[in-house]
Protein backbone atom coordinates (compact mmCIF):
# COMPACT_ATOMS: atom_id res chain seq x y z
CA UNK A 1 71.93 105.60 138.40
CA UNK A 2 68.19 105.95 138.80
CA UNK A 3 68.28 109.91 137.17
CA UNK A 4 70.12 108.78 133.76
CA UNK A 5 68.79 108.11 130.66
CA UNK A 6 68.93 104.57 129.12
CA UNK A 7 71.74 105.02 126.77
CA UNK A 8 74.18 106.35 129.68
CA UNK A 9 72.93 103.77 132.04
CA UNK A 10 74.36 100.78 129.57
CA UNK A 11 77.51 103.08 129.22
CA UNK A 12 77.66 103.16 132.80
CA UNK A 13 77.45 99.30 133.04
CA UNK A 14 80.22 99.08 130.65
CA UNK A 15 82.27 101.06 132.39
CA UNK A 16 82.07 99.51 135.37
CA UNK A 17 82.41 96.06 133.86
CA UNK A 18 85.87 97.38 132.40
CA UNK A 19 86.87 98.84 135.91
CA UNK A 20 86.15 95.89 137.53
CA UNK A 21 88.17 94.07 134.71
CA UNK A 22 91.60 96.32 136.03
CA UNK A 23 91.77 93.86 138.84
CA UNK A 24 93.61 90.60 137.07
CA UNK A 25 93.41 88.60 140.47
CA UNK A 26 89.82 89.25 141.63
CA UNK A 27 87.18 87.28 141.30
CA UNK A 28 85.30 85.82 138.47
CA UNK A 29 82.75 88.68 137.70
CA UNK A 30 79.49 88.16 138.31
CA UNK A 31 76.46 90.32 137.23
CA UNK A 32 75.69 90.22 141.19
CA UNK A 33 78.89 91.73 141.55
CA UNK A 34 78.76 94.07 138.67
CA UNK A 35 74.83 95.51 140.07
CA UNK A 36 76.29 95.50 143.48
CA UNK A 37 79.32 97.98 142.53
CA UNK A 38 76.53 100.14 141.00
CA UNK A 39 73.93 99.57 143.48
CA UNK A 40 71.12 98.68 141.35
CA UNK A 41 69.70 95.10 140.96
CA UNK A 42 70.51 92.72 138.80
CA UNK A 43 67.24 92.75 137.18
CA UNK A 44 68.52 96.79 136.23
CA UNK A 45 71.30 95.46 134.71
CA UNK A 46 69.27 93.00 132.45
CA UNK A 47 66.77 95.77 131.48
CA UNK A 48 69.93 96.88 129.45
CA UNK A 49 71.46 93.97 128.60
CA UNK A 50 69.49 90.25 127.79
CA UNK A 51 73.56 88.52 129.27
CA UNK A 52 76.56 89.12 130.86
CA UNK A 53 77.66 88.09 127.28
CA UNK A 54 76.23 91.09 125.64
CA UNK A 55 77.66 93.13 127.64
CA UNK A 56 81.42 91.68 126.90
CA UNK A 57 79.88 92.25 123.18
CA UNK A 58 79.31 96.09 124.20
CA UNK A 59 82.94 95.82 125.33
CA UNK A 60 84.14 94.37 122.60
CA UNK A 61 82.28 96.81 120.42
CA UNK A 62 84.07 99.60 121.81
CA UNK A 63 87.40 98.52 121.44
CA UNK A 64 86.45 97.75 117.45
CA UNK A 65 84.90 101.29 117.39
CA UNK A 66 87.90 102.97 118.71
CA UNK A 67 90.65 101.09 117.21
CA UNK A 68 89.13 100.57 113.58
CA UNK A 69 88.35 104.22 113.52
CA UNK A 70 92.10 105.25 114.65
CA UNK A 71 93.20 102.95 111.83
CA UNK A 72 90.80 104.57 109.53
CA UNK A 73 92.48 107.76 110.20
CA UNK A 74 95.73 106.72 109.78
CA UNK A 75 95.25 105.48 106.13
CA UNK A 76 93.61 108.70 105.40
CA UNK A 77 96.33 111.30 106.45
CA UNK A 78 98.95 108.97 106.42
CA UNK A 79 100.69 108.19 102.45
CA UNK A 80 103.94 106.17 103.90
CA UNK A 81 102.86 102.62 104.54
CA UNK A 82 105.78 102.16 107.41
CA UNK A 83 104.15 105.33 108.78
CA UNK A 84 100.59 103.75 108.83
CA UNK A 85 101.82 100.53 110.01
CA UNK A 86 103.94 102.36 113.30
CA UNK A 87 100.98 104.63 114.08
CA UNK A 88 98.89 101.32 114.31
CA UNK A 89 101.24 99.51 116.51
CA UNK A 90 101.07 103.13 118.51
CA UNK A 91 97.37 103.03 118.82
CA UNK A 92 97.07 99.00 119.62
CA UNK A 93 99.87 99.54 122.47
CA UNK A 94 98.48 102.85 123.66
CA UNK A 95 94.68 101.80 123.92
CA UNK A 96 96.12 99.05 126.01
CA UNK A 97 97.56 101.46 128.69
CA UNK A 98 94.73 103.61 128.40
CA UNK A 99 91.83 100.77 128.91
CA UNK A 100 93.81 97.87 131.24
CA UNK A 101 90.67 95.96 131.88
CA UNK A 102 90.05 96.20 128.23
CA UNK A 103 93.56 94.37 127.75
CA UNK A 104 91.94 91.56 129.71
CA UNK A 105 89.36 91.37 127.07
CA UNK A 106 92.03 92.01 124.11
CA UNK A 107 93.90 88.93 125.55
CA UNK A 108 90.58 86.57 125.85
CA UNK A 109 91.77 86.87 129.77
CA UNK A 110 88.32 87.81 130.63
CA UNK A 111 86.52 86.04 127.90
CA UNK A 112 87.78 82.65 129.26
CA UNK A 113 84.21 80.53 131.05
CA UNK A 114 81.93 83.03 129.08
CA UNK A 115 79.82 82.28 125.70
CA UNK A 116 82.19 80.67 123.12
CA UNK A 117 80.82 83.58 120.49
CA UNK A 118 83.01 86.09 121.82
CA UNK A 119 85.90 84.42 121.65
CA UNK A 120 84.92 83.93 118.06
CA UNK A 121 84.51 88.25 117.89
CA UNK A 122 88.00 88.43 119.48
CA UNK A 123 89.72 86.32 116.78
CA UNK A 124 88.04 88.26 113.92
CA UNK A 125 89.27 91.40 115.65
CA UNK A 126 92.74 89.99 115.47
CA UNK A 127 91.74 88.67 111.57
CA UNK A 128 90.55 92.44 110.87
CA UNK A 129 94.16 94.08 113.06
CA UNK A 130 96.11 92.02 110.86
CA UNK A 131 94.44 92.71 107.37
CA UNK A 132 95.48 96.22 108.59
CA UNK A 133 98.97 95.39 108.73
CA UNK A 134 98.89 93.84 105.90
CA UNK A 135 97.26 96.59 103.87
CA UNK A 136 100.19 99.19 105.00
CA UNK A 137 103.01 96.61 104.22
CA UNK A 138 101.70 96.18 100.83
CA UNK A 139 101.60 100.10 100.67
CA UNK A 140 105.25 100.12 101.82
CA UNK A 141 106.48 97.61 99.52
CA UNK A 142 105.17 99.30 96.72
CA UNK A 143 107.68 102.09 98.55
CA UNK A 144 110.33 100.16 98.17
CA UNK A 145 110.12 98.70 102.02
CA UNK A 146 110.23 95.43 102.25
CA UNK A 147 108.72 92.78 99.52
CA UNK A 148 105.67 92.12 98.89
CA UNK A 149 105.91 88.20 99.32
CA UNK A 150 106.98 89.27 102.93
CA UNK A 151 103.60 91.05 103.92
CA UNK A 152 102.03 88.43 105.32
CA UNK A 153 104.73 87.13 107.54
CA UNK A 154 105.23 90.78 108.71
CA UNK A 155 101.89 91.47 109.82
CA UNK A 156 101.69 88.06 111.91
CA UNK A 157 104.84 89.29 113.47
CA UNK A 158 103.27 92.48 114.41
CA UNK A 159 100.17 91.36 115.29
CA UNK A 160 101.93 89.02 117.72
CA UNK A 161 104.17 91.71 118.91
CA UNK A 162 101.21 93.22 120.21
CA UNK A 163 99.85 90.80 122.05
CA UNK A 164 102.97 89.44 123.69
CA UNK A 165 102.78 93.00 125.10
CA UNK A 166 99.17 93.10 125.71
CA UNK A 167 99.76 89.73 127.75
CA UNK A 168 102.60 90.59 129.44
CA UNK A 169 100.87 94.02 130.85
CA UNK A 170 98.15 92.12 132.34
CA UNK A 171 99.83 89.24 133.68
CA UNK A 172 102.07 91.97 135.32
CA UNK A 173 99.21 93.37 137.05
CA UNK A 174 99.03 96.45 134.67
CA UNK A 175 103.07 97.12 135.83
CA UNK A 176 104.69 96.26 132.67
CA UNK A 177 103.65 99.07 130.75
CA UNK A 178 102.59 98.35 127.39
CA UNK A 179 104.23 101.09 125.58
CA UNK A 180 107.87 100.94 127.68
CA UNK A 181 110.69 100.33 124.69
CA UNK A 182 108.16 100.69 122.30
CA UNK A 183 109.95 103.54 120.36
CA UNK A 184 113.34 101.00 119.37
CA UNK A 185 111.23 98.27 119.32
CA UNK A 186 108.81 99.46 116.44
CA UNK A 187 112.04 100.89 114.53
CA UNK A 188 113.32 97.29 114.75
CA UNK A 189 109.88 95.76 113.94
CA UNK A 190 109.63 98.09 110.56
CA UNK A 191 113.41 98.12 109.52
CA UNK A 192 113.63 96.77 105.86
């Protein structure tokens, strides 16, 4: 780690605080354990980071990043508002499979003994996830999709869909794959 520059060194800390994440029945992670799966010091890992909380908040910052930017996307190319409201569902369920110790962090899994704050960022995630929702069910019920007094009932539905599957991949150990049914399952979500 000693040849990289500063800005892939804290990527490379993230990383490996999301790989060790993947393993729902080790430890409690520790930044002795974190420096000691990179083999640098602890005092490295704090030259990058003031906490082990800021570095949940880098994590957490990535998955924000990624996922806002996907939804982003979607409302740009995307007219239908059932359309825009699938493809999110699509991206929340496939980010999961793609990042599983970020799904410990998604559920709060991870968060749980560490500074209250982040719980705090995780609920405003699920706030912002849901606004989402409910921005492309208003779109569709302008479309003749559902009504509009629905929306908000909708997009708590989906946004608990999603983590009932989040939850249920990590408690499975990563088996139950988030994504598995997910094709009927959406169509049922988003019927009228």
């Amino acid at each position: 780690m000693a040849s990289t520059k500063p800005g892939q060194r804290k990527q490379q800390i993230l990383q490996a605080l999301a790989a060790m994440l993947e393993h729902p029945k080790g430890e409690k992670i520790t930044t002795a354990a974190l420096a000691a799966r990179l083999t640098v010091s602890e005092a490295a890992l704090y030259r990058h980071f003031a906490s082990k909380a800021q570095m949940f908040e880098g994590l957490i910052e990535f998955i924000e990043g990624t996922v806002f930017t996907l939804f982003n996307q979607v409302a740009e190319r995307e007219d239908n508002g059932v359309a825009q409201a699938h493809a999110m569902l699509q991206i929340l369920l496939s980010f999961s499979a793609n990042n599983p110790g970020m799904t410990r962090v998604l559920i709060g899994d991870a968060l749980v003994g560490e500074d209250d704050r982040l719980v705090l960022r995780m609920n405003q995630f699920y706030d912002k996830v849901e606004l989402a929702f409910k921005q492309a069910l208003r779109v569709a019920s302008t479309q003749g999709h559902g009504r509009e007094e629905d929306v908000a009932a909708r997009a708590g539905m989906l946004v608990a869909y999603v983590t009932g599957r989040w939850h249920r991949y990590a408690k499975s150990g990563f088996k139950q794959h988030p994504v598995e049914n997910s094709p009927l399952q959406l169509a049922l979500l988003l019927a009228a």
